[in-house]
PDB file of N, CA and C in Angstrom:
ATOM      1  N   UNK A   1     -18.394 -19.243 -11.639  1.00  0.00           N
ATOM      2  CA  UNK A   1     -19.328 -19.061 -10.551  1.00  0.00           C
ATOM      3  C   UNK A   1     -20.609 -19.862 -10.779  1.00  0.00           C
ATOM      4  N   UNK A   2     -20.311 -20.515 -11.714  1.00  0.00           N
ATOM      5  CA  UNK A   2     -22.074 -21.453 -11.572  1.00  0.00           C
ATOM      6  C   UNK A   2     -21.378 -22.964 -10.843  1.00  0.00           C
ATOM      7  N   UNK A   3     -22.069 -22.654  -9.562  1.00  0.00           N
ATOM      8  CA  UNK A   3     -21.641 -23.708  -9.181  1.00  0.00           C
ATOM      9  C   UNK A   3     -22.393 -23.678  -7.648  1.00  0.00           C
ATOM     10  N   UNK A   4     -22.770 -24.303  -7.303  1.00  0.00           N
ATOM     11  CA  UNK A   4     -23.806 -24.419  -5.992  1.00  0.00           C
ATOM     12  C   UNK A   4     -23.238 -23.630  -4.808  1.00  0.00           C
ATOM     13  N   UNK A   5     -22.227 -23.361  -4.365  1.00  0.00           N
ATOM     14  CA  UNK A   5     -21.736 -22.696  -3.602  1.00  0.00           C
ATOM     15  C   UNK A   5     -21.008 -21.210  -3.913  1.00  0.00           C
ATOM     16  N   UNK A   6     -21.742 -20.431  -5.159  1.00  0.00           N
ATOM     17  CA  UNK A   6     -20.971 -19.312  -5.653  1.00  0.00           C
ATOM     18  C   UNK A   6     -21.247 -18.591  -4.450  1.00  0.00           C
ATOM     19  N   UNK A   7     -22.437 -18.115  -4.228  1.00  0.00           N
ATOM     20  CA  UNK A   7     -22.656 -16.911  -3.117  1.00  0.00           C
ATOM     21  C   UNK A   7     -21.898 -17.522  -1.757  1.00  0.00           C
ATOM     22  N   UNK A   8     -21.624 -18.365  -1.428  1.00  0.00           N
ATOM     23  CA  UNK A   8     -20.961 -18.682  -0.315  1.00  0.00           C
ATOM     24  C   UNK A   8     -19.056 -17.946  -0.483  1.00  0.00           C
ATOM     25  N   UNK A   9     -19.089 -18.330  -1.592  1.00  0.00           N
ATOM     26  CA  UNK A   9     -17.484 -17.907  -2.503  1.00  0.00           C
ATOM     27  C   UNK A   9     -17.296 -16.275  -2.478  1.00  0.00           C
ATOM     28  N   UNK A  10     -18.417 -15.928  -3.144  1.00  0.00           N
ATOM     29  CA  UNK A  10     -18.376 -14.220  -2.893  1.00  0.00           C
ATOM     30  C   UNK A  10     -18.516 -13.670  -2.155  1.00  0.00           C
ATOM     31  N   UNK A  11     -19.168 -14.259  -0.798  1.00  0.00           N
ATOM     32  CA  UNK A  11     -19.366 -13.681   0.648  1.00  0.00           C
ATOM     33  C   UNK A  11     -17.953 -13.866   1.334  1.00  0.00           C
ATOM     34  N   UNK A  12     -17.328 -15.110   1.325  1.00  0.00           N
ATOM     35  CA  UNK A  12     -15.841 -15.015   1.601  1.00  0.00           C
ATOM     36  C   UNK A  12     -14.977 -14.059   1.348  1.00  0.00           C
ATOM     37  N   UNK A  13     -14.808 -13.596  -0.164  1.00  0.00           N
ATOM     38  CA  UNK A  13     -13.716 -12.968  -0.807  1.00  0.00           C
ATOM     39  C   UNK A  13     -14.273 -11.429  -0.692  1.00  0.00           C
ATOM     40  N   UNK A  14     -15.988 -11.628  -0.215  1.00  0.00           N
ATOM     41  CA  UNK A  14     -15.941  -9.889   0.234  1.00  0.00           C
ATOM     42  C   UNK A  14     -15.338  -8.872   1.260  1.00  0.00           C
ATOM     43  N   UNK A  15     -14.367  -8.331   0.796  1.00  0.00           N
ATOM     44  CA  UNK A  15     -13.247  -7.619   1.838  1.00  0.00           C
ATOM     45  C   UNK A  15     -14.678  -7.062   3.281  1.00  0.00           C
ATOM     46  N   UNK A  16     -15.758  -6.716   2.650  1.00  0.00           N
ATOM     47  CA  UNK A  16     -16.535  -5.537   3.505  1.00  0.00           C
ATOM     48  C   UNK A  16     -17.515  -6.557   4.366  1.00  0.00           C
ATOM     49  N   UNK A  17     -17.524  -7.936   4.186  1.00  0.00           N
ATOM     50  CA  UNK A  17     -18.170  -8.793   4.835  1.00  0.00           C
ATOM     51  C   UNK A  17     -17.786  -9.046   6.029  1.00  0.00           C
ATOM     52  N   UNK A  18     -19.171  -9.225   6.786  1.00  0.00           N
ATOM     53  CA  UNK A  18     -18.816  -9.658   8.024  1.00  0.00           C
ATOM     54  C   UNK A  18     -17.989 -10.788   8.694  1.00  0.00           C
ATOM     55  N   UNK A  19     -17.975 -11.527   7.952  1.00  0.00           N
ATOM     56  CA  UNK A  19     -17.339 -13.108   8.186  1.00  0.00           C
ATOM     57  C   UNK A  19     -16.120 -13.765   6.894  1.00  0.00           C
ATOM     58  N   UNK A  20     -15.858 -12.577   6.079  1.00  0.00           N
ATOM     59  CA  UNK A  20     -15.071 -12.473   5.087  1.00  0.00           C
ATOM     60  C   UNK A  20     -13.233 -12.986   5.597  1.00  0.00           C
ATOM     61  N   UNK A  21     -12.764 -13.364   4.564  1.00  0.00           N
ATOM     62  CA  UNK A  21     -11.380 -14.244   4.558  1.00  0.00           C
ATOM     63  C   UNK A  21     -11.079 -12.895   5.445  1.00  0.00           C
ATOM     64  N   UNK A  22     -10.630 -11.832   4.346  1.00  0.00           N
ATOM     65  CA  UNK A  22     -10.049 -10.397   5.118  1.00  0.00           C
ATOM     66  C   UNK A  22     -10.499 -10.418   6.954  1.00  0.00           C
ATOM     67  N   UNK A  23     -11.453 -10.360   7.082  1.00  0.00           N
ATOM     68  CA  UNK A  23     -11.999 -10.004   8.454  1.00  0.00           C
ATOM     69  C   UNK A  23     -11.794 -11.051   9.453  1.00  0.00           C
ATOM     70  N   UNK A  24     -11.446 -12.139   9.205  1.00  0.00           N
ATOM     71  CA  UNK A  24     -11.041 -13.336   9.766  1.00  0.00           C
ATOM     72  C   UNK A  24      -9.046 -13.130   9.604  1.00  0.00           C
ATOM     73  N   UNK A  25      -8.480 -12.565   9.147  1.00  0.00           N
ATOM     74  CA  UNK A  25      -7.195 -12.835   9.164  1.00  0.00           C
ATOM     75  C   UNK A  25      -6.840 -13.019   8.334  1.00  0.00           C
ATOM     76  N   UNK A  26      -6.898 -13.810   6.726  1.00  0.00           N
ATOM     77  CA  UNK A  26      -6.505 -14.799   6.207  1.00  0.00           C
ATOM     78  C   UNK A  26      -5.616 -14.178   5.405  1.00  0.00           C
ATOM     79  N   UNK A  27      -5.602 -12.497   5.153  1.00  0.00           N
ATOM     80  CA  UNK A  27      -5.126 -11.787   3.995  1.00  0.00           C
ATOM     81  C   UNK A  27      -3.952 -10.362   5.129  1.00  0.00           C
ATOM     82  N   UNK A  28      -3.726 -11.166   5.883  1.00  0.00           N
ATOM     83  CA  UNK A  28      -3.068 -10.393   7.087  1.00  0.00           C
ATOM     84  C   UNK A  28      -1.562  -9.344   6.207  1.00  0.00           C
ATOM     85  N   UNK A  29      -1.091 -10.588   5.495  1.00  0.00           N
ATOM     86  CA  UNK A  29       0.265 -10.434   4.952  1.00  0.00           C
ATOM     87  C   UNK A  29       0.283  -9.267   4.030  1.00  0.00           C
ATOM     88  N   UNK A  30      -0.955  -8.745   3.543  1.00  0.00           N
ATOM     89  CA  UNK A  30      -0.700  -7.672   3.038  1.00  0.00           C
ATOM     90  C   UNK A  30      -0.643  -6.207   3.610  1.00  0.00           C
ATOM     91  N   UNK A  31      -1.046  -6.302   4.642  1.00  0.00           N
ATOM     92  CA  UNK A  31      -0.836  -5.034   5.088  1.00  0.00           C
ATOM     93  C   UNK A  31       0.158  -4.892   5.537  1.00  0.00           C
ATOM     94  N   UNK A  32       1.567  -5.500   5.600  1.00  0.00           N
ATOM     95  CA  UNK A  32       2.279  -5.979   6.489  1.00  0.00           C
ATOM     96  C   UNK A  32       3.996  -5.275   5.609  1.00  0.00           C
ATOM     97  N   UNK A  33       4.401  -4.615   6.139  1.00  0.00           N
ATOM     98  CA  UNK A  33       5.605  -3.834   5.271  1.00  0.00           C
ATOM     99  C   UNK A  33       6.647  -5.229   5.486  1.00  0.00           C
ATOM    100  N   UNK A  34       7.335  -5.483   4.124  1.00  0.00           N
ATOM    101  CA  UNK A  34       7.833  -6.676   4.416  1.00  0.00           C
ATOM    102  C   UNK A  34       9.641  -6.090   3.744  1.00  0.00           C
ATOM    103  N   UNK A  35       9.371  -5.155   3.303  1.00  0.00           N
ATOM    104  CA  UNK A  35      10.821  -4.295   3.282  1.00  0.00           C
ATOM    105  C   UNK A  35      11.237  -3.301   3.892  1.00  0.00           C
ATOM    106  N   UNK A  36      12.127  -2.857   3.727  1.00  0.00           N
ATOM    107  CA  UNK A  36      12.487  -1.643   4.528  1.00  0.00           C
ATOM    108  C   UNK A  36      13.833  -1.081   4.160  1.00  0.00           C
ATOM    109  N   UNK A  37      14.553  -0.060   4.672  1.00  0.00           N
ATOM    110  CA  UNK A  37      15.692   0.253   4.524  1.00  0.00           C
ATOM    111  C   UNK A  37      16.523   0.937   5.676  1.00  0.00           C
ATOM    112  N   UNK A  38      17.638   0.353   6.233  1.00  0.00           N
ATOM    113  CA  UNK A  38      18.345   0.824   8.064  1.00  0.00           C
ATOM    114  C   UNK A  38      18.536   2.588   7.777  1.00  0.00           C
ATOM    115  N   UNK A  39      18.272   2.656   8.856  1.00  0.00           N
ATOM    116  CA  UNK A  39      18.066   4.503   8.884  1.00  0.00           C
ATOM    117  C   UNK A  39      18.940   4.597   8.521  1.00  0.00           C
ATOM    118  N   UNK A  40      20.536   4.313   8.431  1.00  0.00           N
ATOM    119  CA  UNK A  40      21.729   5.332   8.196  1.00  0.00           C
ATOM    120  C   UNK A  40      21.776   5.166   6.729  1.00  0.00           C
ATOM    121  N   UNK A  41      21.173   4.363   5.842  1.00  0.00           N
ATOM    122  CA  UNK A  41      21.003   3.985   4.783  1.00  0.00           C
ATOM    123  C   UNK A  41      19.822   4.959   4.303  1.00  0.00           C
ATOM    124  N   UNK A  42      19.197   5.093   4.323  1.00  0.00           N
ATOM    125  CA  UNK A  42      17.883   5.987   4.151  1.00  0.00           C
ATOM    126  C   UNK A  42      17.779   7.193   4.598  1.00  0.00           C
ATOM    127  N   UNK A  43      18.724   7.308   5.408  1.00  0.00           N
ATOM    128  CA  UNK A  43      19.447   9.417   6.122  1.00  0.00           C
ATOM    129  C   UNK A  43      19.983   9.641   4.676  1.00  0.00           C
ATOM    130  N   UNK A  44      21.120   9.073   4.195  1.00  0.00           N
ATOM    131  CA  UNK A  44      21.714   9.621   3.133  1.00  0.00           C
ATOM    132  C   UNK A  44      21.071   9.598   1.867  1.00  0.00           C
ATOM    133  N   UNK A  45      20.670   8.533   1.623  1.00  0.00           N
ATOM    134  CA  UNK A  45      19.400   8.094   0.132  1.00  0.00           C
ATOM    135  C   UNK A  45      18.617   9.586   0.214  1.00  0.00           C
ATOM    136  N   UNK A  46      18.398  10.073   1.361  1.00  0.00           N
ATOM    137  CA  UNK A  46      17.058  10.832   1.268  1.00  0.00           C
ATOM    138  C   UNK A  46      17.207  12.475   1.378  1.00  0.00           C
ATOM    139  N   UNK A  47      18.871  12.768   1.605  1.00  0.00           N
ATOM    140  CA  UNK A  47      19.386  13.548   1.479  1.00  0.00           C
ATOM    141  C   UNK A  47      19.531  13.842   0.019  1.00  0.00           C
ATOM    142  N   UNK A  48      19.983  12.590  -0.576  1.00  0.00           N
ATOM    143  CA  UNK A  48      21.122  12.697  -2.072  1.00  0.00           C
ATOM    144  C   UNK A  48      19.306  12.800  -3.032  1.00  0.00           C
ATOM    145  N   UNK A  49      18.080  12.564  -2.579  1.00  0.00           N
ATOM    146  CA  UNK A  49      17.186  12.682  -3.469  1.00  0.00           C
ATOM    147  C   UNK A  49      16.284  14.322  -3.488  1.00  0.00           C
ATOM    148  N   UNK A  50      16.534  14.417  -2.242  1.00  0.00           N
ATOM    149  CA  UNK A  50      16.503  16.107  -2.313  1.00  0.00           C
ATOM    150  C   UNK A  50      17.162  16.990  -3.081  1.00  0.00           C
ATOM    151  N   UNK A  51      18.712  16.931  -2.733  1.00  0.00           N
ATOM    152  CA  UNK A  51      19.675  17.526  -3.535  1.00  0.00           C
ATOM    153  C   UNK A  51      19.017  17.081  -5.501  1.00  0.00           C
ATOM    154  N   UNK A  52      18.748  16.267  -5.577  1.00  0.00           N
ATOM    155  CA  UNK A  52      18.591  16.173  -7.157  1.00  0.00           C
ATOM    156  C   UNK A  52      17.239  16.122  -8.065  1.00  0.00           C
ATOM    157  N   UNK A  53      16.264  16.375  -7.102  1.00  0.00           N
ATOM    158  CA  UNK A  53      14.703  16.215  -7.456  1.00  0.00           C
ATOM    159  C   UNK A  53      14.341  17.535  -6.952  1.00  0.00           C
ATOM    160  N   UNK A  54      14.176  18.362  -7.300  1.00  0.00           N
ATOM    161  CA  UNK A  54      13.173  20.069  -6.316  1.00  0.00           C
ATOM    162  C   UNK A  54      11.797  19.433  -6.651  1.00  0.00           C
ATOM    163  N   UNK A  55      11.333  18.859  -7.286  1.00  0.00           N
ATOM    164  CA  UNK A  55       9.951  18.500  -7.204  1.00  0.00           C
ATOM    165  C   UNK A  55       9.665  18.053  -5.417  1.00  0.00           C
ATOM    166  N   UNK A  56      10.663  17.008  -5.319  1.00  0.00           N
ATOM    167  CA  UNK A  56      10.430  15.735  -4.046  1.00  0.00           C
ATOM    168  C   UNK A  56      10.559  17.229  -2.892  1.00  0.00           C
ATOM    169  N   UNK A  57      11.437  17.754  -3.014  1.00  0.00           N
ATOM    170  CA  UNK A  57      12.201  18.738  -1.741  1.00  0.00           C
ATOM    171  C   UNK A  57      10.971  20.000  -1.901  1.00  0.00           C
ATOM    172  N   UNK A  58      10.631  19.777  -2.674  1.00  0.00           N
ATOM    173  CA  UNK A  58       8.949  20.771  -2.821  1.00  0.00           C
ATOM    174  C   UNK A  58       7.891  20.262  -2.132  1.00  0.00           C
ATOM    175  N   UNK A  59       7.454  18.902  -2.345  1.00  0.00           N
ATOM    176  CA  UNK A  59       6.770  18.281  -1.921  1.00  0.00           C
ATOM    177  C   UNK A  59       6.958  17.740  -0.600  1.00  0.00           C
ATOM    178  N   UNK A  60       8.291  17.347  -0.213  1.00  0.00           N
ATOM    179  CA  UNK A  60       8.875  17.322   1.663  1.00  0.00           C
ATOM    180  C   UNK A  60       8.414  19.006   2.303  1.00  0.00           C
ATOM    181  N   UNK A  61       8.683  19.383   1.884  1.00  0.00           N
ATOM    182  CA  UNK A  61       8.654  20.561   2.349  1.00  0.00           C
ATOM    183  C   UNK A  61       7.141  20.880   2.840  1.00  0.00           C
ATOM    184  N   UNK A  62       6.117  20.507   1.731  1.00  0.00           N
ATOM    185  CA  UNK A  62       4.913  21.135   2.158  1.00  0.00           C
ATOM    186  C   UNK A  62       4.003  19.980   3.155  1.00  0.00           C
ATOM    187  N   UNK A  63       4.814  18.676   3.350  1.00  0.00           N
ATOM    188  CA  UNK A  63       4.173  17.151   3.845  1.00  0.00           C
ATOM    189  C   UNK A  63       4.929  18.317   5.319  1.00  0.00           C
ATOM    190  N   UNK A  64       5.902  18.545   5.259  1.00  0.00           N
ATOM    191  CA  UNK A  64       6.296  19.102   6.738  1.00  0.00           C
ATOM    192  C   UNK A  64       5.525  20.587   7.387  1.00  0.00           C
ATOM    193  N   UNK A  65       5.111  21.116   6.483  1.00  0.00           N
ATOM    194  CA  UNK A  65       4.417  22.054   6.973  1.00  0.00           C
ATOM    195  C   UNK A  65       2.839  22.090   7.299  1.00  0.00           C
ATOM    196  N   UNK A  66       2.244  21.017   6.325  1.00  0.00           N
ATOM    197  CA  UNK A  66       0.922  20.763   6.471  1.00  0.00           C
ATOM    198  C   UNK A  66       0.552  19.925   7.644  1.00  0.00           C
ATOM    199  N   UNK A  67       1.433  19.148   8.053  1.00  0.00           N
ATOM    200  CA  UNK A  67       1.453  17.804   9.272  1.00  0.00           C
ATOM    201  C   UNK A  67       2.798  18.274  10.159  1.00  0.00           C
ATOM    202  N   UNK A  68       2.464  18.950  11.295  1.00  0.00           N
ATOM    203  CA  UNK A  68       3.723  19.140  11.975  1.00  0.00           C
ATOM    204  C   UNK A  68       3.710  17.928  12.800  1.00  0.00           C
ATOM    205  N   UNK A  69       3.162  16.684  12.890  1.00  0.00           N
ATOM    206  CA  UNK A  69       3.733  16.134  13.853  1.00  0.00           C
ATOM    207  C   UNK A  69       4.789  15.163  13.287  1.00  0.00           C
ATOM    208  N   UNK A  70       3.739  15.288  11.590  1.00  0.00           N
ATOM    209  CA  UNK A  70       5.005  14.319  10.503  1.00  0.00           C
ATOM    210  C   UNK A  70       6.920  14.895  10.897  1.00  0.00           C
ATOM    211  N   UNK A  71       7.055  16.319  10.993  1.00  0.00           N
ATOM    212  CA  UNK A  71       8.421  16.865  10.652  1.00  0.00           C
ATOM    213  C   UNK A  71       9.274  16.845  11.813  1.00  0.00           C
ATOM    214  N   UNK A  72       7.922  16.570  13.739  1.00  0.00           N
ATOM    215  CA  UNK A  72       9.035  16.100  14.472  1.00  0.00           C
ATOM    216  C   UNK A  72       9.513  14.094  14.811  1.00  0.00           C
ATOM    217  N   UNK A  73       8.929  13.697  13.287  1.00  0.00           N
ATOM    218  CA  UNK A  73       8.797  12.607  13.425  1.00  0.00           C
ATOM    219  C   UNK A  73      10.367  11.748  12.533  1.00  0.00           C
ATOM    220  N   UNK A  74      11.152  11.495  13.482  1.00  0.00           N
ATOM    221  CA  UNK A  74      12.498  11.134  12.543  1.00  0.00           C
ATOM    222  C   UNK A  74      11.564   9.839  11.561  1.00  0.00           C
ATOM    223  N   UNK A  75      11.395   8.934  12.237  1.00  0.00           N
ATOM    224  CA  UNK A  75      10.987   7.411  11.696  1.00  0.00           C
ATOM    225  C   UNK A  75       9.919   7.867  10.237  1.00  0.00           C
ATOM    226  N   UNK A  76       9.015   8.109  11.027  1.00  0.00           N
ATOM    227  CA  UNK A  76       8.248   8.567   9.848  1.00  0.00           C
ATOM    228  C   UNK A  76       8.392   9.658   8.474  1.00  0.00           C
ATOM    229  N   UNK A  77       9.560  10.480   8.424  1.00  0.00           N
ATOM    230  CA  UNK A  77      10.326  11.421   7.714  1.00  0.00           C
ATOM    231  C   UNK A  77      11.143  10.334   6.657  1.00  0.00           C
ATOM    232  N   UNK A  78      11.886   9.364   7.309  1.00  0.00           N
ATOM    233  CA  UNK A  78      12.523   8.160   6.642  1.00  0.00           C
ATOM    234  C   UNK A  78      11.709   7.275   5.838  1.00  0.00           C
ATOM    235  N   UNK A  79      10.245   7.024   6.805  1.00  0.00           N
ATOM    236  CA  UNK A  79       9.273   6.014   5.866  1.00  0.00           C
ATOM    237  C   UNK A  79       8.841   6.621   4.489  1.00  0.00           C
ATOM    238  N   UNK A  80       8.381   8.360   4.493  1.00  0.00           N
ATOM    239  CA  UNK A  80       7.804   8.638   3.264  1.00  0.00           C
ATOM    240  C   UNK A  80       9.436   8.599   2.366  1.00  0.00           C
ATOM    241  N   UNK A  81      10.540   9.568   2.497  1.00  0.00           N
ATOM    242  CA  UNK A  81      11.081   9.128   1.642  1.00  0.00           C
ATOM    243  C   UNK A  81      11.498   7.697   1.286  1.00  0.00           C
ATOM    244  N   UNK A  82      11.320   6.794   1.644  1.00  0.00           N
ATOM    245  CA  UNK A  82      11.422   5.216   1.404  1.00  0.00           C
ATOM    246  C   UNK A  82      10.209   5.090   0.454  1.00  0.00           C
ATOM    247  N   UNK A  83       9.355   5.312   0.786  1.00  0.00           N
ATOM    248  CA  UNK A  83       8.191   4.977  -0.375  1.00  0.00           C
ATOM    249  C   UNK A  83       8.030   5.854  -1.736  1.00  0.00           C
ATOM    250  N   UNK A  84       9.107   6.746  -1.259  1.00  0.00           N
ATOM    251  CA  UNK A  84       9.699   8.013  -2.658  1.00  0.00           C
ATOM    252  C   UNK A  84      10.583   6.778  -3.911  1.00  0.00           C
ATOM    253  N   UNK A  85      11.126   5.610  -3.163  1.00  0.00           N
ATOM    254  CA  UNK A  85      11.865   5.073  -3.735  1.00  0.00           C
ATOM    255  C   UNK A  85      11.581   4.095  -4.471  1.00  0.00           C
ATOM    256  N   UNK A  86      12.450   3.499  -5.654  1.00  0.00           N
ATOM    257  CA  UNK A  86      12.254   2.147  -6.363  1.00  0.00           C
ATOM    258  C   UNK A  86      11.975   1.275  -5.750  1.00  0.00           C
ATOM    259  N   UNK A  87      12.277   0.714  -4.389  1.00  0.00           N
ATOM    260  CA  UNK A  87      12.121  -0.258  -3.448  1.00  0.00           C
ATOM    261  C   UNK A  87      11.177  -0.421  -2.708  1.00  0.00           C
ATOM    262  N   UNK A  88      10.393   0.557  -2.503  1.00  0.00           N
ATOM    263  CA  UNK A  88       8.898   0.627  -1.891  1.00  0.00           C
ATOM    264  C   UNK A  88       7.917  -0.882  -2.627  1.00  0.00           C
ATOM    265  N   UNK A  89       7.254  -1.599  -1.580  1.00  0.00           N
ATOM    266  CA  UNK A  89       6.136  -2.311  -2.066  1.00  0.00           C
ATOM    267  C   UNK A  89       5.127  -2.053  -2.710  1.00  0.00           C
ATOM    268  N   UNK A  90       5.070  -1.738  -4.356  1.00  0.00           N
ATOM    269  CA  UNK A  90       3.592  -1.178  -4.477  1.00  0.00           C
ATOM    270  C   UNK A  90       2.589  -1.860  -4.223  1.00  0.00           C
ATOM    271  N   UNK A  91       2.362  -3.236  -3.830  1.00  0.00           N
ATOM    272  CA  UNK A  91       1.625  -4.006  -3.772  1.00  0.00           C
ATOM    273  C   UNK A  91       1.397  -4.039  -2.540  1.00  0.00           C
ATOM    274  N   UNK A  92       1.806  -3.320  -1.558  1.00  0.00           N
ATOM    275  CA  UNK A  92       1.255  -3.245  -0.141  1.00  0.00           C
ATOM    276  C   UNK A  92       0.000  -2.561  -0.233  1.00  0.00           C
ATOM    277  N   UNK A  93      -0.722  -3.307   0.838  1.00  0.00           N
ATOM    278  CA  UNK A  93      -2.579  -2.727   1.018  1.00  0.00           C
ATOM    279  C   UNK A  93      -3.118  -3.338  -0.118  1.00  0.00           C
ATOM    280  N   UNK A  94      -2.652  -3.754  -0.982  1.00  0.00           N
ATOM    281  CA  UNK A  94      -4.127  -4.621  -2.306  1.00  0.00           C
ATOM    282  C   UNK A  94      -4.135  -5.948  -2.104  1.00  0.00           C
ATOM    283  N   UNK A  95      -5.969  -5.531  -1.994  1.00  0.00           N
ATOM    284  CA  UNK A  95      -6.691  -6.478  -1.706  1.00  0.00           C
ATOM    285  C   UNK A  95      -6.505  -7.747  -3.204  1.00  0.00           C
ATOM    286  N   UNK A  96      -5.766  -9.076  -2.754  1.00  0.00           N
ATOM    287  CA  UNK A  96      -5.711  -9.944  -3.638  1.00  0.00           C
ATOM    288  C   UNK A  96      -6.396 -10.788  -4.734  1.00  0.00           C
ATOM    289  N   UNK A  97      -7.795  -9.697  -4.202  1.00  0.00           N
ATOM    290  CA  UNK A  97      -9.041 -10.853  -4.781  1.00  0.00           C
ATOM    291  C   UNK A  97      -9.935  -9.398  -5.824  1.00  0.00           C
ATOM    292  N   UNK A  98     -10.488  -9.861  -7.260  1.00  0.00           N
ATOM    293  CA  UNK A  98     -10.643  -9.026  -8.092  1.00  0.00           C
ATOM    294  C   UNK A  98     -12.128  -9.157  -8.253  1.00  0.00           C
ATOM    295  N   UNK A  99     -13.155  -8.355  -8.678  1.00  0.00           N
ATOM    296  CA  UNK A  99     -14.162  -8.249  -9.469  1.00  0.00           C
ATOM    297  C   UNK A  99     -14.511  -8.188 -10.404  1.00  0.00           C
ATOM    298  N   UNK A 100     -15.602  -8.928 -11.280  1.00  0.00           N
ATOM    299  CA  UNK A 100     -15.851  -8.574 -12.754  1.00  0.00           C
ATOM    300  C   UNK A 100     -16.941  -8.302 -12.738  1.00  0.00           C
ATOM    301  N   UNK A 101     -17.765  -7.073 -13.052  1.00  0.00           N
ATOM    302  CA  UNK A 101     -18.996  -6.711 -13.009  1.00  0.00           C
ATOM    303  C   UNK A 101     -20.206  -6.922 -14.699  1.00  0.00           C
ATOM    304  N   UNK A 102     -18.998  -6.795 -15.261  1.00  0.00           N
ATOM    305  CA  UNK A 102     -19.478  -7.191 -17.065  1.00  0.00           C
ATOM    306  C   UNK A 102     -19.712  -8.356 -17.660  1.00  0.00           C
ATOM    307  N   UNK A 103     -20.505  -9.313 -17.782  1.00  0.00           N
ATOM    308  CA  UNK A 103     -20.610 -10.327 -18.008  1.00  0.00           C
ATOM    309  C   UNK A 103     -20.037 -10.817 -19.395  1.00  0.00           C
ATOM    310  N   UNK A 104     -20.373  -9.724 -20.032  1.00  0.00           N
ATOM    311  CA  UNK A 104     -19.037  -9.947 -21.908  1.00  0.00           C
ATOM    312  C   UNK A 104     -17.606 -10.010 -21.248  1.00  0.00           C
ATOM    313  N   UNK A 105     -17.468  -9.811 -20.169  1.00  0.00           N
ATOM    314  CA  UNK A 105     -15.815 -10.108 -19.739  1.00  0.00           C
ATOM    315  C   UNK A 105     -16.033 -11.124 -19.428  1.00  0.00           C
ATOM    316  N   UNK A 106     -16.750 -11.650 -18.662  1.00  0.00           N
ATOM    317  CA  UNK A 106     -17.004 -13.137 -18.173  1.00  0.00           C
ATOM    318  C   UNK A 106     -16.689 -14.202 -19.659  1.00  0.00           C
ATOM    319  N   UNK A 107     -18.117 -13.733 -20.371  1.00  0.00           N
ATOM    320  CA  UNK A 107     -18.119 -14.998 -21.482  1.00  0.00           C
ATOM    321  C   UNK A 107     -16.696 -14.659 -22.374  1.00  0.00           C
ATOM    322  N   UNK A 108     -15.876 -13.774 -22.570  1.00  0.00           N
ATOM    323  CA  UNK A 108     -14.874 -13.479 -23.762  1.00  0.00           C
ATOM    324  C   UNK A 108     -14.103 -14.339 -22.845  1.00  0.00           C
ATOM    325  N   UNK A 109     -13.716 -14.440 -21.572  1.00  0.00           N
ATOM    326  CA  UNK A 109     -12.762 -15.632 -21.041  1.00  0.00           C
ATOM    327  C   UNK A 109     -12.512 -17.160 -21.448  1.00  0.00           C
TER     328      UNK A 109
END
């Protein structure tokens, strides 16, 4: 960052900026579910993970009682158990761009 245009650089990459990459578009692709799994595929997955987890079928249970509009919601019933799964994006929603606030992290680089 020493370089004549740093604050121009950090005003870009600030997600909360007004005129920021994020706020302009540029980082669109992350919010963006880029997997998925076909319902008749994910009816049964999400059956067979109930039957073998009481934690998950504990936790469905109380996502359906706390949010009733979640339990008359087929699509959305399929999305959380999908994100129950190995195949879920964890990297969906993060922001690509990092901070260093410690300057001994800076110079140890």
């Amino acid at each position: 960052m020493n370089q004549r245009t740093a604050r121009v650089i950090a005003h870009i990459l600030e997600p909360k900026a007004p005129d920021s990459y994020l706020y302009w578009g540029f980082f669109d692709a992350i919010f963006e579910q880029k997997e998925y799994a076909e319902s008749y595929v994910m009816e049964s997955l999400a059956r067979k993970m109930l039957a073998e987890d009481p934690e998950l079928k504990k936790e469905f249970e109380q996502m359906k009682t706390n949010n009733p509009d979640f339990s008359n919601n087929f699509w959305a019933i399929l999305k959380w158990f999908y994100s129950k799964t190995p195949y879920w994006d964890q990297k969906k929603n993060v922001y690509p761009v990092g901070k260093i606030y410690d300057r001994e992290v800076i110079r140890a680089c």
